[in-house]
Each structure stands twice: as C-alpha cells, then as structure tokens.
C-alpha atoms as a PDB file:
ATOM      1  CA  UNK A   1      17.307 207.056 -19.028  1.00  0.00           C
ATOM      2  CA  UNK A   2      20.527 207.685 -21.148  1.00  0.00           C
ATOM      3  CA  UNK A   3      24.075 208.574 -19.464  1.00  0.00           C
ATOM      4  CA  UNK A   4      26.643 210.039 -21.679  1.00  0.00           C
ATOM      5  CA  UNK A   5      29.426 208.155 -20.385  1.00  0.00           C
ATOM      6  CA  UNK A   6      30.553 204.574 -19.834  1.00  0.00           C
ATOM      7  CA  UNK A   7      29.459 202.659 -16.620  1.00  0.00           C
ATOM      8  CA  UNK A   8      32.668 200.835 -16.760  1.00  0.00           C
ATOM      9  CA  UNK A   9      34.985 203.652 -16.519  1.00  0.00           C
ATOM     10  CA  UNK A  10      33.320 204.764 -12.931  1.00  0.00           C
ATOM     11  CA  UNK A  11      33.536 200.978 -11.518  1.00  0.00           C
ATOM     12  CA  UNK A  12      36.876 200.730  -9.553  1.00  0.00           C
ATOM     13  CA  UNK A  13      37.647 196.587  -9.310  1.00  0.00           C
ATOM     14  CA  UNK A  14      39.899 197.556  -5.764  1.00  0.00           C
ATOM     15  CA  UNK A  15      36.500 199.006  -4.322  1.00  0.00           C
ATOM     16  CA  UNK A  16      33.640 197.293  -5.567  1.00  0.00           C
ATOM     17  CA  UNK A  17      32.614 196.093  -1.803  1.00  0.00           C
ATOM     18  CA  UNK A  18      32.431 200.063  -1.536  1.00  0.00           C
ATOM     19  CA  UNK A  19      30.486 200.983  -4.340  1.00  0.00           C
ATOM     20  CA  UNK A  20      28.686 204.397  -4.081  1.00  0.00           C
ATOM     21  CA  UNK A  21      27.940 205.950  -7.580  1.00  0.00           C
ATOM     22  CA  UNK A  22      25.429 208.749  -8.876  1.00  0.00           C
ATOM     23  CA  UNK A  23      24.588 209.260 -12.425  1.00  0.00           C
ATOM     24  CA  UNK A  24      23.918 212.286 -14.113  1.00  0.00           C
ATOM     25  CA  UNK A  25      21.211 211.283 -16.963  1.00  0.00           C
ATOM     26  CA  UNK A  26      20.614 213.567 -20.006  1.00  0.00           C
ATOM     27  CA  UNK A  27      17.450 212.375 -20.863  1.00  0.00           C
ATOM     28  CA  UNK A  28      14.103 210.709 -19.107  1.00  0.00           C
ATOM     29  CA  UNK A  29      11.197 208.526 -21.271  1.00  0.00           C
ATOM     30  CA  UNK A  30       8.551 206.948 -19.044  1.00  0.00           C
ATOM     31  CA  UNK A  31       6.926 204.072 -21.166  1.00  0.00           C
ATOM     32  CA  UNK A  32       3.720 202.493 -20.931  1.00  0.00           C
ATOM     33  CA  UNK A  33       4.357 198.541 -20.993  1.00  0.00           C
ATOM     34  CA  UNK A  34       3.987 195.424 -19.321  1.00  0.00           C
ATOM     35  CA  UNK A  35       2.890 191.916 -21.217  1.00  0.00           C
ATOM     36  CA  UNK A  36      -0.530 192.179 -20.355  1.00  0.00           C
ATOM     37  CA  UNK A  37      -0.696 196.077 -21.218  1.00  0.00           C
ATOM     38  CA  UNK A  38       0.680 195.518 -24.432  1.00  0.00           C
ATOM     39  CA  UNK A  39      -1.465 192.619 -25.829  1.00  0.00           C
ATOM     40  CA  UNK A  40      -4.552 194.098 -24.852  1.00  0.00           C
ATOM     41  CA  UNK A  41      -3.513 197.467 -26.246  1.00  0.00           C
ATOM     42  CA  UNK A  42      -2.986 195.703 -29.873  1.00  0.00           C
ATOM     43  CA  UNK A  43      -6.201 193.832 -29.377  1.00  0.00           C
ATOM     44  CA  UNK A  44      -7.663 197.024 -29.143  1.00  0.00           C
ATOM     45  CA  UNK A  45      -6.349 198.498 -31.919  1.00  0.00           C
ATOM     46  CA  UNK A  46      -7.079 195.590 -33.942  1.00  0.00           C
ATOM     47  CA  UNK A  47     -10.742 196.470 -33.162  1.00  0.00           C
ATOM     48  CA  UNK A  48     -11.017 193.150 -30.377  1.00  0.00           C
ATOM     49  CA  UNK A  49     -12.147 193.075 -26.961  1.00  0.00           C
ATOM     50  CA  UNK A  50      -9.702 192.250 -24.704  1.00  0.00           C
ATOM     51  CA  UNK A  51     -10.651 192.078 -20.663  1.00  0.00           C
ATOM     52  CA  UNK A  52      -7.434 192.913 -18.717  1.00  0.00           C
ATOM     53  CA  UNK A  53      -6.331 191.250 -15.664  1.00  0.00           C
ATOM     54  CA  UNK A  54      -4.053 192.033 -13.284  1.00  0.00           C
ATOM     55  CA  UNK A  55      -2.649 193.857 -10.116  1.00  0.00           C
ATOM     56  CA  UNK A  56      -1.902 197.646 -10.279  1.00  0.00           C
ATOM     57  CA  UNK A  57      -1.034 199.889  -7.661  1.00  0.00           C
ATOM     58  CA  UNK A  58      -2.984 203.490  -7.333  1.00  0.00           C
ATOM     59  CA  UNK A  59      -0.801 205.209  -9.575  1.00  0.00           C
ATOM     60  CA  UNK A  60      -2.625 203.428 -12.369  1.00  0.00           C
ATOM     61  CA  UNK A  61      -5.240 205.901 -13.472  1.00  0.00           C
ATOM     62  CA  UNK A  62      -3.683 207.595 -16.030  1.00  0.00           C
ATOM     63  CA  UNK A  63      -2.599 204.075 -17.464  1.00  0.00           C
ATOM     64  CA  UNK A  64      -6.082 202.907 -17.162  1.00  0.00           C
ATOM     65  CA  UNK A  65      -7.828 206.205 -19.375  1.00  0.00           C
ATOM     66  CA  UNK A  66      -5.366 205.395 -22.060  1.00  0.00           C
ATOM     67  CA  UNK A  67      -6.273 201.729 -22.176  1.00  0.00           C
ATOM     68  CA  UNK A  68      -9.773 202.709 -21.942  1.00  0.00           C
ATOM     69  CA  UNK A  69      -9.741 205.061 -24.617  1.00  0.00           C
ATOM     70  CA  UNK A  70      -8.186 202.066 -27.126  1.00  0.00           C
ATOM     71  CA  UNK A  71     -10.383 199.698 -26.251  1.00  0.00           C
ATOM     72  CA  UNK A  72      -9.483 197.508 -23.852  1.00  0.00           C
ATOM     73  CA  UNK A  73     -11.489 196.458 -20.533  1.00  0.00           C
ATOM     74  CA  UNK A  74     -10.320 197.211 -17.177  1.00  0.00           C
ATOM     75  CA  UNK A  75     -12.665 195.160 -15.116  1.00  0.00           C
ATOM     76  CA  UNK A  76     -10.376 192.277 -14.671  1.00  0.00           C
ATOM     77  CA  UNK A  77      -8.036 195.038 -12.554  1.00  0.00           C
ATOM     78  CA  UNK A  78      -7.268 194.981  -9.284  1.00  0.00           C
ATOM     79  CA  UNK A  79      -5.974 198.161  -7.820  1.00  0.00           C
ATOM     80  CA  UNK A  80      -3.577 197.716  -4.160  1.00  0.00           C
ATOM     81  CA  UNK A  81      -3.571 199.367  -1.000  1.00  0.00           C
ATOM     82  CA  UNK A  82      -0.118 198.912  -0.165  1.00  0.00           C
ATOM     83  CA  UNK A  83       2.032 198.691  -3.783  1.00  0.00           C
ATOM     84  CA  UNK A  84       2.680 200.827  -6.739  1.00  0.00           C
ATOM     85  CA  UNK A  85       1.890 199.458  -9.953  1.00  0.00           C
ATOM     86  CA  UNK A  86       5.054 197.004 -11.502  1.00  0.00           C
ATOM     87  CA  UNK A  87       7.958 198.713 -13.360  1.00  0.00           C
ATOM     88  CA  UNK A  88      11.100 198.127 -15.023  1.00  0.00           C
ATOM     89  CA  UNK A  89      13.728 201.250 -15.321  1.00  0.00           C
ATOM     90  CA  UNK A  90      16.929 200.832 -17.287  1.00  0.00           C
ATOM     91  CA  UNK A  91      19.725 203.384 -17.582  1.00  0.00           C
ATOM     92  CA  UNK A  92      21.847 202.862 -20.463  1.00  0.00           C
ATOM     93  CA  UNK A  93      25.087 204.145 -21.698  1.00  0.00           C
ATOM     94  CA  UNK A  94      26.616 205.545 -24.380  1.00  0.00           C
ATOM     95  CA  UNK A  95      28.104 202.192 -25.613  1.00  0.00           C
ATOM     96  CA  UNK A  96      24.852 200.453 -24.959  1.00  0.00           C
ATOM     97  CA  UNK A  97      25.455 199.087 -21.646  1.00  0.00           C
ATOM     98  CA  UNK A  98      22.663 199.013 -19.102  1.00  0.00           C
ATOM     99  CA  UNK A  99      21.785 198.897 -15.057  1.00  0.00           C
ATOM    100  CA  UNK A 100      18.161 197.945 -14.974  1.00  0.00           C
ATOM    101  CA  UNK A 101      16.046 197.181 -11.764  1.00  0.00           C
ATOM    102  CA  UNK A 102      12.635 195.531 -11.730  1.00  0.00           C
ATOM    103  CA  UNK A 103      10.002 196.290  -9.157  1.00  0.00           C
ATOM    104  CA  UNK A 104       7.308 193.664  -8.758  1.00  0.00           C
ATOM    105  CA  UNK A 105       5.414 196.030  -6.431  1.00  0.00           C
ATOM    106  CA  UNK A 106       1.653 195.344  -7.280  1.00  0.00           C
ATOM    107  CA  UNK A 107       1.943 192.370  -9.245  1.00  0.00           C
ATOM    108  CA  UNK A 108       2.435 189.713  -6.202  1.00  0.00           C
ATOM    109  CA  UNK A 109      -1.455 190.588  -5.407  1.00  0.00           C
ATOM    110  CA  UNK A 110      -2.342 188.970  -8.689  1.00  0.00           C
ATOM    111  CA  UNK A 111      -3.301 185.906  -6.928  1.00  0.00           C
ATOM    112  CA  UNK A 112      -5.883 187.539  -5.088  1.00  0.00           C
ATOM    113  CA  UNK A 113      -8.300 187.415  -8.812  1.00  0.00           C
ATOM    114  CA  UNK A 114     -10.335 184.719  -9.226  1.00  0.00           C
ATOM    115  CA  UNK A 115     -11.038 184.491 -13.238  1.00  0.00           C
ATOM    116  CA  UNK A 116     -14.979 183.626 -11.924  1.00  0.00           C
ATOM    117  CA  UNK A 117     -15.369 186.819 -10.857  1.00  0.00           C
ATOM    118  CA  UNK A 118     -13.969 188.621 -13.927  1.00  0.00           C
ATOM    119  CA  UNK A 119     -15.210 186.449 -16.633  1.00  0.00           C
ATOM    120  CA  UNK A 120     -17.073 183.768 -15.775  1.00  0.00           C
ATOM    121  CA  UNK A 121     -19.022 182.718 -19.352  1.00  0.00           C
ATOM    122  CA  UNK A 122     -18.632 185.229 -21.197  1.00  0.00           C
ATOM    123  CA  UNK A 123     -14.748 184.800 -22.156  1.00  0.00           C
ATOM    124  CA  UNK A 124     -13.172 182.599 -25.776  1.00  0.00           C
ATOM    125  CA  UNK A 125     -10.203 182.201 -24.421  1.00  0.00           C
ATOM    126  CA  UNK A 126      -7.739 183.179 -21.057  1.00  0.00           C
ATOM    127  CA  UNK A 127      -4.051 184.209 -22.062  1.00  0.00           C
ATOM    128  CA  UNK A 128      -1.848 183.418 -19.108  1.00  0.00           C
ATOM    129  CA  UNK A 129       1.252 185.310 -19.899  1.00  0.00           C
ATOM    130  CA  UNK A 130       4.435 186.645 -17.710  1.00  0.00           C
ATOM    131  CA  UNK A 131       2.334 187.201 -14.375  1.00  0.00           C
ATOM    132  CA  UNK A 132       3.415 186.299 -10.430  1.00  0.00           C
ATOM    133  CA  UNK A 133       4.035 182.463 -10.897  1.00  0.00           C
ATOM    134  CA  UNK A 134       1.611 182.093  -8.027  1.00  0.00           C
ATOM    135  CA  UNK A 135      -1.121 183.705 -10.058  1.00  0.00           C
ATOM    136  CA  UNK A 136      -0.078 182.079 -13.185  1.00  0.00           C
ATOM    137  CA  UNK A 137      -0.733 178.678 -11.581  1.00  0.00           C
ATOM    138  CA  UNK A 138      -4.018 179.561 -10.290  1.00  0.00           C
ATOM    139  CA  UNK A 139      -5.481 180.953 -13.173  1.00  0.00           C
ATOM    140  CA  UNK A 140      -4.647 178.144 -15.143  1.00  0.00           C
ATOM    141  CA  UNK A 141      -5.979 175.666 -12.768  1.00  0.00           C
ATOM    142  CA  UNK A 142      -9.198 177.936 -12.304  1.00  0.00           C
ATOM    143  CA  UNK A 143      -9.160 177.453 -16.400  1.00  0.00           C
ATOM    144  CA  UNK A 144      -9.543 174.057 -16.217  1.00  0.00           C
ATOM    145  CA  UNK A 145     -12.014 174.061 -12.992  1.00  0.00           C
ATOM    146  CA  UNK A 146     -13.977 176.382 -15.331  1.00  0.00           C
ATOM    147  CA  UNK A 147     -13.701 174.530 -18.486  1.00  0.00           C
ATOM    148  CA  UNK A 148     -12.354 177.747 -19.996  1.00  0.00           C
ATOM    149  CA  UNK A 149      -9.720 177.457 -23.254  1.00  0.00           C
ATOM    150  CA  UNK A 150      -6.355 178.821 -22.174  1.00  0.00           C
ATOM    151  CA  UNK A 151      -2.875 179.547 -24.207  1.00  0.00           C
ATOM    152  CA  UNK A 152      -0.086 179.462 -21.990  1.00  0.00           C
ATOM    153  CA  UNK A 153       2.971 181.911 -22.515  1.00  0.00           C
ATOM    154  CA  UNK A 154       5.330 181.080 -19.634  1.00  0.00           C
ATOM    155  CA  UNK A 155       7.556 184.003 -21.496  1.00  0.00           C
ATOM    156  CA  UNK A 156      10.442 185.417 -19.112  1.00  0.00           C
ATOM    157  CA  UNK A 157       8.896 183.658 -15.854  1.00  0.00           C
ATOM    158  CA  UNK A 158      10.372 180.462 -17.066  1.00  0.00           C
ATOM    159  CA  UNK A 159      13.343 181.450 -15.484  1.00  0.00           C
ATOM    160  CA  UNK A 160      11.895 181.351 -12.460  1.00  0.00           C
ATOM    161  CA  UNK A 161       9.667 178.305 -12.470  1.00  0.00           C
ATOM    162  CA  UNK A 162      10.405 174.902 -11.378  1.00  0.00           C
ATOM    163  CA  UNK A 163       9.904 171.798 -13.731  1.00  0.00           C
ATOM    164  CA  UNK A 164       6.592 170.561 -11.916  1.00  0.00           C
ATOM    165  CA  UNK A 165       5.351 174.665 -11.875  1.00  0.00           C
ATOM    166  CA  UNK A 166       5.981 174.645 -15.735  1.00  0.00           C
ATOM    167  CA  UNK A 167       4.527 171.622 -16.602  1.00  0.00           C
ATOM    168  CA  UNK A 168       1.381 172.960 -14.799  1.00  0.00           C
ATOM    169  CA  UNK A 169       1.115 175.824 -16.799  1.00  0.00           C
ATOM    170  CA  UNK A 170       1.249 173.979 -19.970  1.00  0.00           C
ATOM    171  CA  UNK A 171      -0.883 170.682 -19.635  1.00  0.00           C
ATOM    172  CA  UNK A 172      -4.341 171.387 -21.348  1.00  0.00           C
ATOM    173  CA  UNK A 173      -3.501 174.647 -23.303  1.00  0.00           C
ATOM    174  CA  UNK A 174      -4.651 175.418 -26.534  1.00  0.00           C
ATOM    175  CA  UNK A 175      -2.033 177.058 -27.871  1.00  0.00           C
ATOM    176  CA  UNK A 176       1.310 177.045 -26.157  1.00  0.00           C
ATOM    177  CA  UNK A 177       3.120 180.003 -27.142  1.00  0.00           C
ATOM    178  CA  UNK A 178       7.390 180.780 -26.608  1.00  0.00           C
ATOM    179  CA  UNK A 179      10.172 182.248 -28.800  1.00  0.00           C
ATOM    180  CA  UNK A 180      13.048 179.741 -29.819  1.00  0.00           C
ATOM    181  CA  UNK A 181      14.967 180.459 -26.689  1.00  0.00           C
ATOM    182  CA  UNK A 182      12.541 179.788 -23.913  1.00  0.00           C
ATOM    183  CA  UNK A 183      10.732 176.471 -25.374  1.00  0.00           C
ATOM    184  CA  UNK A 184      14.366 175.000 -25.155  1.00  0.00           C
ATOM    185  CA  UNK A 185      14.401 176.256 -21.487  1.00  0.00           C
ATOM    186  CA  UNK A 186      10.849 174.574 -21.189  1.00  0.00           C
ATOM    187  CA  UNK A 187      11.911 171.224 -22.678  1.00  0.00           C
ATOM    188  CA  UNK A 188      15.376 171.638 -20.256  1.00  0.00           C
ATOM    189  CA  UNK A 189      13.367 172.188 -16.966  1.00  0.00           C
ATOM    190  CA  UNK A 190      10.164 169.742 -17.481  1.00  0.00           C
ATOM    191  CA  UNK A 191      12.372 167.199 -18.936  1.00  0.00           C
ATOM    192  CA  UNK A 192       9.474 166.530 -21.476  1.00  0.00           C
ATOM    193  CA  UNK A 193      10.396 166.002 -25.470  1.00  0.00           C
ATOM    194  CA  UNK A 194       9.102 167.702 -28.176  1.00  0.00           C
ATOM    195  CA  UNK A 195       6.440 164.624 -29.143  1.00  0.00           C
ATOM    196  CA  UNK A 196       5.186 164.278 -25.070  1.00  0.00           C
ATOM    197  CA  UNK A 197       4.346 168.173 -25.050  1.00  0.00           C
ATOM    198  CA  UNK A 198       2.571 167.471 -28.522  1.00  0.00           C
ATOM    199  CA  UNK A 199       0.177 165.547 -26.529  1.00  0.00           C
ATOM    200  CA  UNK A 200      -0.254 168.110 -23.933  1.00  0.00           C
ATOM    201  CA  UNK A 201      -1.245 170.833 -25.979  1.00  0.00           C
ATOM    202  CA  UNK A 202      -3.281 171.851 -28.750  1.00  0.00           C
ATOM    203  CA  UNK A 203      -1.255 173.905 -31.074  1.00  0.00           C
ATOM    204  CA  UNK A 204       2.502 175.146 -30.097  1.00  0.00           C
ATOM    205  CA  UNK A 205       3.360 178.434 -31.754  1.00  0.00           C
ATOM    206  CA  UNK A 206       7.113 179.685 -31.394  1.00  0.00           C
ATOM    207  CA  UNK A 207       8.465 182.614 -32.444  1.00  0.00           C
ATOM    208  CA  UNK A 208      11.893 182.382 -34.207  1.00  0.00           C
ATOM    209  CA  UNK A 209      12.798 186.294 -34.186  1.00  0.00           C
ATOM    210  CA  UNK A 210      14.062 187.200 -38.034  1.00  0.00           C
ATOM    211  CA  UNK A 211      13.411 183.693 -39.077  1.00  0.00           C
ATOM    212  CA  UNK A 212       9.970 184.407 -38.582  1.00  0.00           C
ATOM    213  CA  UNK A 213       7.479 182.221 -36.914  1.00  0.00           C
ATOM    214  CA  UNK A 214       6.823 178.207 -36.495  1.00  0.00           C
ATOM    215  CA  UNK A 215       3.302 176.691 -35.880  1.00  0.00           C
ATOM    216  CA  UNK A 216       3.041 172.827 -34.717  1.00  0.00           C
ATOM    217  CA  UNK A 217      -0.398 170.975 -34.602  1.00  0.00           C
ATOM    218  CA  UNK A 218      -1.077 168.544 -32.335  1.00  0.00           C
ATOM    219  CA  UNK A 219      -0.807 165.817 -35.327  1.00  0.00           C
ATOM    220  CA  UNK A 220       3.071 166.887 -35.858  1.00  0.00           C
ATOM    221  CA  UNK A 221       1.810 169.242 -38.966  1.00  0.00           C
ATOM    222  CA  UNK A 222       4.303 172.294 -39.554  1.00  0.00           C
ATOM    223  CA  UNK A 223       3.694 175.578 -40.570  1.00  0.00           C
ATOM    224  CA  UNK A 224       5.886 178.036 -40.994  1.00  0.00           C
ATOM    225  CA  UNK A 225       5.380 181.612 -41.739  1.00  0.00           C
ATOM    226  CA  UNK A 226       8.289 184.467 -42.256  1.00  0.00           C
ATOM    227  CA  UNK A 227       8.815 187.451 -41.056  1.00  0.00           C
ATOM    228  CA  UNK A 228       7.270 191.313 -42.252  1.00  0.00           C
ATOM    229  CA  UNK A 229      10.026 193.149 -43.725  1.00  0.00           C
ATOM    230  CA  UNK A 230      10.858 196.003 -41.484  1.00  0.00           C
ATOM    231  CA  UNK A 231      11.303 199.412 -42.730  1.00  0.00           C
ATOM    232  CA  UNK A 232      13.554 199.953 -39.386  1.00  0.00           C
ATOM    233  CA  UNK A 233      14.806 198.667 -35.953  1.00  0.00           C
ATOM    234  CA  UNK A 234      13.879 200.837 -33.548  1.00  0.00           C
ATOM    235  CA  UNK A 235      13.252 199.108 -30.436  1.00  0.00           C
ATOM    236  CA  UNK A 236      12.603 195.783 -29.924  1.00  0.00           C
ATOM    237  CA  UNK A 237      10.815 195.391 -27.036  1.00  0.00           C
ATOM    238  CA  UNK A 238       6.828 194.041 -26.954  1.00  0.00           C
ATOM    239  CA  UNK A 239       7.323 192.368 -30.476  1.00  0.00           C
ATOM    240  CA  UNK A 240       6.551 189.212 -28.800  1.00  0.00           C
ATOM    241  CA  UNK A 241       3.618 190.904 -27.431  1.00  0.00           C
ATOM    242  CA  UNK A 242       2.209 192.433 -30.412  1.00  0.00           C
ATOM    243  CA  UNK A 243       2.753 188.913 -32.358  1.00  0.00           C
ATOM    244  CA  UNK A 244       0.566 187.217 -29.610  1.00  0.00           C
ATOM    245  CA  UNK A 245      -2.253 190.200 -29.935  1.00  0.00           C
ATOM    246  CA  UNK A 246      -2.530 189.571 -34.008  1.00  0.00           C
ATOM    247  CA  UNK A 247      -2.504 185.946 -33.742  1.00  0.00           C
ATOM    248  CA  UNK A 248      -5.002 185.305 -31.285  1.00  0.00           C
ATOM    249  CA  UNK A 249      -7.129 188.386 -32.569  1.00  0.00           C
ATOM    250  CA  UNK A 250      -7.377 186.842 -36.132  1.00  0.00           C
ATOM    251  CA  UNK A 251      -8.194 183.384 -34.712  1.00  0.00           C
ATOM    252  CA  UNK A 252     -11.292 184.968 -33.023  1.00  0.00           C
ATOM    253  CA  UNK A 253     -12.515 186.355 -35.716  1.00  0.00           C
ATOM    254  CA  UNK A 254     -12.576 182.866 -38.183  1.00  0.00           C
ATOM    255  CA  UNK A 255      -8.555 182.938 -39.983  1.00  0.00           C
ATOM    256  CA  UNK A 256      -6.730 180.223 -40.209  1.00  0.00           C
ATOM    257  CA  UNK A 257      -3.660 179.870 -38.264  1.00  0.00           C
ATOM    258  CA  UNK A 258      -1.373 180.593 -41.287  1.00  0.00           C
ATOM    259  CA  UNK A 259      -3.565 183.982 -41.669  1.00  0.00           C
ATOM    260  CA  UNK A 260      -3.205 184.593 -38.430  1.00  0.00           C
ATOM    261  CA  UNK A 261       0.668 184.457 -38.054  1.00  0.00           C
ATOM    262  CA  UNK A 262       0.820 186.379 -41.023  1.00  0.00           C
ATOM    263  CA  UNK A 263      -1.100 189.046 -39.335  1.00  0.00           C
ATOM    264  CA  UNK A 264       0.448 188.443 -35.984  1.00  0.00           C
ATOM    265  CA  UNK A 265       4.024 189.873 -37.785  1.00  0.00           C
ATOM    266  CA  UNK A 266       2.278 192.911 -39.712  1.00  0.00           C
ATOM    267  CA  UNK A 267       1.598 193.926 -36.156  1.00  0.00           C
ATOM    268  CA  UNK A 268       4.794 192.807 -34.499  1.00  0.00           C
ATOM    269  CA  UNK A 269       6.721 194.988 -36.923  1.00  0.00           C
ATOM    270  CA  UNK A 270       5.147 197.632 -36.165  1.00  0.00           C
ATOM    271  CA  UNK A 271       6.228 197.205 -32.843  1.00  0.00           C
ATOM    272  CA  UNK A 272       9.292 197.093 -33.816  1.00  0.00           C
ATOM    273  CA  UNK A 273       9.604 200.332 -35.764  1.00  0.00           C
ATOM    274  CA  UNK A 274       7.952 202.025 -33.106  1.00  0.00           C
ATOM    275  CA  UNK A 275       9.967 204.119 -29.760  1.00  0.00           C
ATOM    276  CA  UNK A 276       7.656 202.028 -27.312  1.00  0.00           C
ATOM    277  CA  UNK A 277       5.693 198.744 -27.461  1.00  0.00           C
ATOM    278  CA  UNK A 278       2.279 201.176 -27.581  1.00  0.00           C
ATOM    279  CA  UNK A 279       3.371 203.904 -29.491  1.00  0.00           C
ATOM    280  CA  UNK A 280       1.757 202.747 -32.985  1.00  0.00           C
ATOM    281  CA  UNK A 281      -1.627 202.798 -34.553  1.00  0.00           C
ATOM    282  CA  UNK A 282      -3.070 200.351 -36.818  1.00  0.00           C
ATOM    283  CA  UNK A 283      -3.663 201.488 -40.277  1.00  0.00           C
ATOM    284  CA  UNK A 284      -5.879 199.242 -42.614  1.00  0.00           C
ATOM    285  CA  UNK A 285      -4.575 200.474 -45.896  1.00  0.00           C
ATOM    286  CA  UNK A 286      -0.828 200.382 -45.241  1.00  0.00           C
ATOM    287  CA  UNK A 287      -0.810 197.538 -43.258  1.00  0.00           C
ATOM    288  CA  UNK A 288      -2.716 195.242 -46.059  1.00  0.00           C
ATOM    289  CA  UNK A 289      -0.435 196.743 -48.740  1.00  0.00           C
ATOM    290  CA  UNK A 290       2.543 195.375 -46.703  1.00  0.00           C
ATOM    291  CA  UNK A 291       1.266 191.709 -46.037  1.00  0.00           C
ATOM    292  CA  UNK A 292       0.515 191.862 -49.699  1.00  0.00           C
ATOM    293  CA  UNK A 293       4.069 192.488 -50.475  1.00  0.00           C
ATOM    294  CA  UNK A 294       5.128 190.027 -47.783  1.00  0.00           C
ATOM    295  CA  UNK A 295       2.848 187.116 -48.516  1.00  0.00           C
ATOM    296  CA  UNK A 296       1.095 187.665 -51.456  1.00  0.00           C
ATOM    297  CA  UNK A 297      -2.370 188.535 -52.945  1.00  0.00           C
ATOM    298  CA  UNK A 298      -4.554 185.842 -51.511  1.00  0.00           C
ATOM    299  CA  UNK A 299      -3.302 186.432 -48.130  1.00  0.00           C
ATOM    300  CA  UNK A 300      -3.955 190.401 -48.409  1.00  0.00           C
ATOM    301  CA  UNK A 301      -7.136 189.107 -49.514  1.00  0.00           C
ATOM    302  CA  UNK A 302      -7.867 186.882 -47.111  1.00  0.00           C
ATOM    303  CA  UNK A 303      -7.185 189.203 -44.098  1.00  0.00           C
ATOM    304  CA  UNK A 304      -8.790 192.549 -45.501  1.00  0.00           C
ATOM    305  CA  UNK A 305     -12.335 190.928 -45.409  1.00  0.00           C
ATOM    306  CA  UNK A 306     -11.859 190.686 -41.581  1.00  0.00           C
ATOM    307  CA  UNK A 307      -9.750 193.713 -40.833  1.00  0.00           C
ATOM    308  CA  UNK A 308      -9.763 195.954 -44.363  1.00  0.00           C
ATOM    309  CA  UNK A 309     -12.474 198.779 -43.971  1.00  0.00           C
ATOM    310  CA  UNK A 310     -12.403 200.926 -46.889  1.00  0.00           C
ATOM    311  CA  UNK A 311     -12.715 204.878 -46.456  1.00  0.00           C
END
C-alpha cells in the first residue's frame, strides 16, 4: 500500500506507550511472491521443470492455476487446515519509509513434507531456500539420507539460525548460494573461514548486487561474471530469486557455470525492471540480443543453442 503522508509526522515521542494510529492508503497491489514461488515461476518460463514444495494455506488456489499455467509442479504442496498461506504487507510513505508485517501462517507446517514422498528418484537436484528453519534442516538431512544433490540458500533465515543450524544446512551442498551480505553473516555465525567452507561445499556462488556475480570452485578457482545492464530500476525485489532460477536452469541443461551466471543476470534484470518479482515473460530474441551486448558473441552463442528458438 502507499500513504500520502509521512509516518513520522503522526508518531508523538510523549505517547508512544499509547500508540493508536489508522492510515488512510491511496492505493492497494497484491503481489504474487515468496522464494520458492518465484524460482519456480522463472524455471518455468525458462521452459524447466521445477516441482514446488511447500506449505500453503487454502487461499492458495488461485496462486496455484497461475503457477500451473507457467509450468511449474504443484505436487510437492501441502495445503493447511488451520493457516492461510505466508505473506508479507508493507505500507510505505511518501518519503519511502515503510511499516511492514510478516505472517508465517502456513509455512511452519513445512516440516510436515518428507522430500520421499514428493520426489523420491526422479529429482537433479533439491534447492533449500528461505523456508521454516525446522523444515530447512530436515530437508537437507533427508537430502543426504536420500543421496539427493542439494544447493543450500540460507537467504534471509540466516538471521535467524544458530551457528550449529547453519552449518547443517551447508555441509554437503553442491552449490552454496548467498549475496555479499549474508555469506559474511554465515562466516560470522559458524565461525568457519572462507578455505574450511571450501571443503564443505561444491561450488559457492555469491551474488555481489551491481558488481555482478562471484563463482568459487571447490579448488579455490574464481569466476567472476558482471552484471546485465538494466534499462531501469523498478523494483528490486526477487532478483536474487530470478538469478538462482537462470543459474541452476542452465546447469541442467549442459552450460557451464560461466554460461550459466551469465544467463542467471539476463533473467535477474528482468526482475528488476519489472513491478513484481513474476510480472515478466521470457523473450528469446531480446533476451539473447542483450547477453550479446553484455558478454559478447560466443556467449549469445553459446546460450541460444539451449534456450534460442527461432520463429
């Protein structure tokens, strides 16, 4: 929501122990989101087959068709008795200040899902993103149980996991995936250096924001891989998201990782010049023009023999 005024000029400091305000909004956008939703959405739209997992409430139908309809399996998703599905609702003000609330609701029943009964052989990989932490550690211990490849991306729950939690979720993974920000956070909490994760993990890919993207092997080997140039800001939410959906998308289908994290930002910046993190469409011809212009012929070329189909 938007409210044309300032929340600081209706915030009294002598009566804060007796606050009471109602805000008049001008305007109302309901959003389709959430980690999961969004990565399997650009999986989708990449042409992949993503199987979606997670805890919804009953007020998930309409979501559900519209995830359908792009691609994206909802076998994975279990639908509560007693919550509505998670959400996040922000007001923000006319000099960009914002009250937000999140509401778990659904999401705490994630635990309940057993990956054997979604997926049990017929899966490359398990993403374990932003989740319940108590799901988050089960499904990656059911990935190892199951001998099934997992990338781990901790993302905002880092915040709330312990050291012992986060190391959990990252020992074993195949690719290990944070922005700048949170693998400091990671390193922080675990107490574990940049050369003792090395050894836990296959391949650590973290995203730098405008400085584009860095990719570490497990021998120490660096790649690094810039940014899309945007044609605008509009929102930057999901980016992250829509990064993760490219990369592992173009890794299933044979490209290198280089290839991939160059595809991995065509899609995140479309994200990012889009009102909402699933309010864009993947267009072949535009889309290979533009990694053309951002890294170069053989990389166009490269990537249109998996993803170019001509007219």
């Amino acid at each position: 929501m938007k409210f044309p005024g300032k929340f600081s000029e209706q915030l009294l400091g002598d009566h804060l122990d007796h606050l009471s305000l109602s805000f008049l909004a001008e305007d109302l956008v309901v959003r389709r989101g959430g980690v999961g939703g969004n990565i399997c959405y650009a999986m989708g739209e990449l042409g992949g087959t993503p199987v979606l997992l997670g805890a919804v409430g009953s007020d998930f139908d309409d979501y559900r068709r519209w995830l359908e309809e792009h691609g994206v399996d909802c076998r994975g998703v279990r639908v509560s008795q007693k919550h509505q599905t998670a959400r996040f609702t922000c007001t923000t003000d006319e000099v960009m200040a914002q009250l937000a609330f999140f509401y778990p609701g659904a999401m705490s029943e994630a635990r309940e899902i057993t990956l054997a009964e979604v997926c049990a052989n017929d899966v490359e990989l398990v993403l374990i993103g932003a989740d319940d932490p108590e799901a988050m550690v089960a499904h990656t211990n059911e990935c190892r149980e199951l001998g099934i490849p997992f990338a781990a991306d901790p993302s905002q729950q880092l915040a709330r996991l312990d050291g012992e939690s986060a190391r959990a979720l990252i020992d074993g993974a195949t690719y290990l995936f944070t922005n700048e920000y949170e693998w400091g956070l990671l390193c922080e909490k675990t107490g574990l250096t940049e050369d003792r994760v090395r050894e836990m993990v296959g391949t650590r890919i973290t995203t730098l924001g405008a400085g584009g993207v860095e990719i570490i092997g497990s021998d120490g080997a660096r790649v690094h891989v810039p940014v899309v140039p945007e044609t605008a800001k509009v929102d930057p939410t999901g980016v992250g998201d829509g990064f993760r959906a490219g990369f592992l998308t173009a890794v299933s289908k044979g490209l290198g990782f280089e290839r991939a994290a160059q595809l991995g930002s065509m899609v995140a910046v479309l994200v990012l010049e889009s009102e909402s993190t699933q309010d864009w469409t993947w267009d072949n011809h535009s889309a290979i023009e533009r990694i053309k212009g951002a890294y170069g012929a053989d990389a166009a070329a490269e990537i249109s023999k998996v993803f170019y189909k001509a007219p």
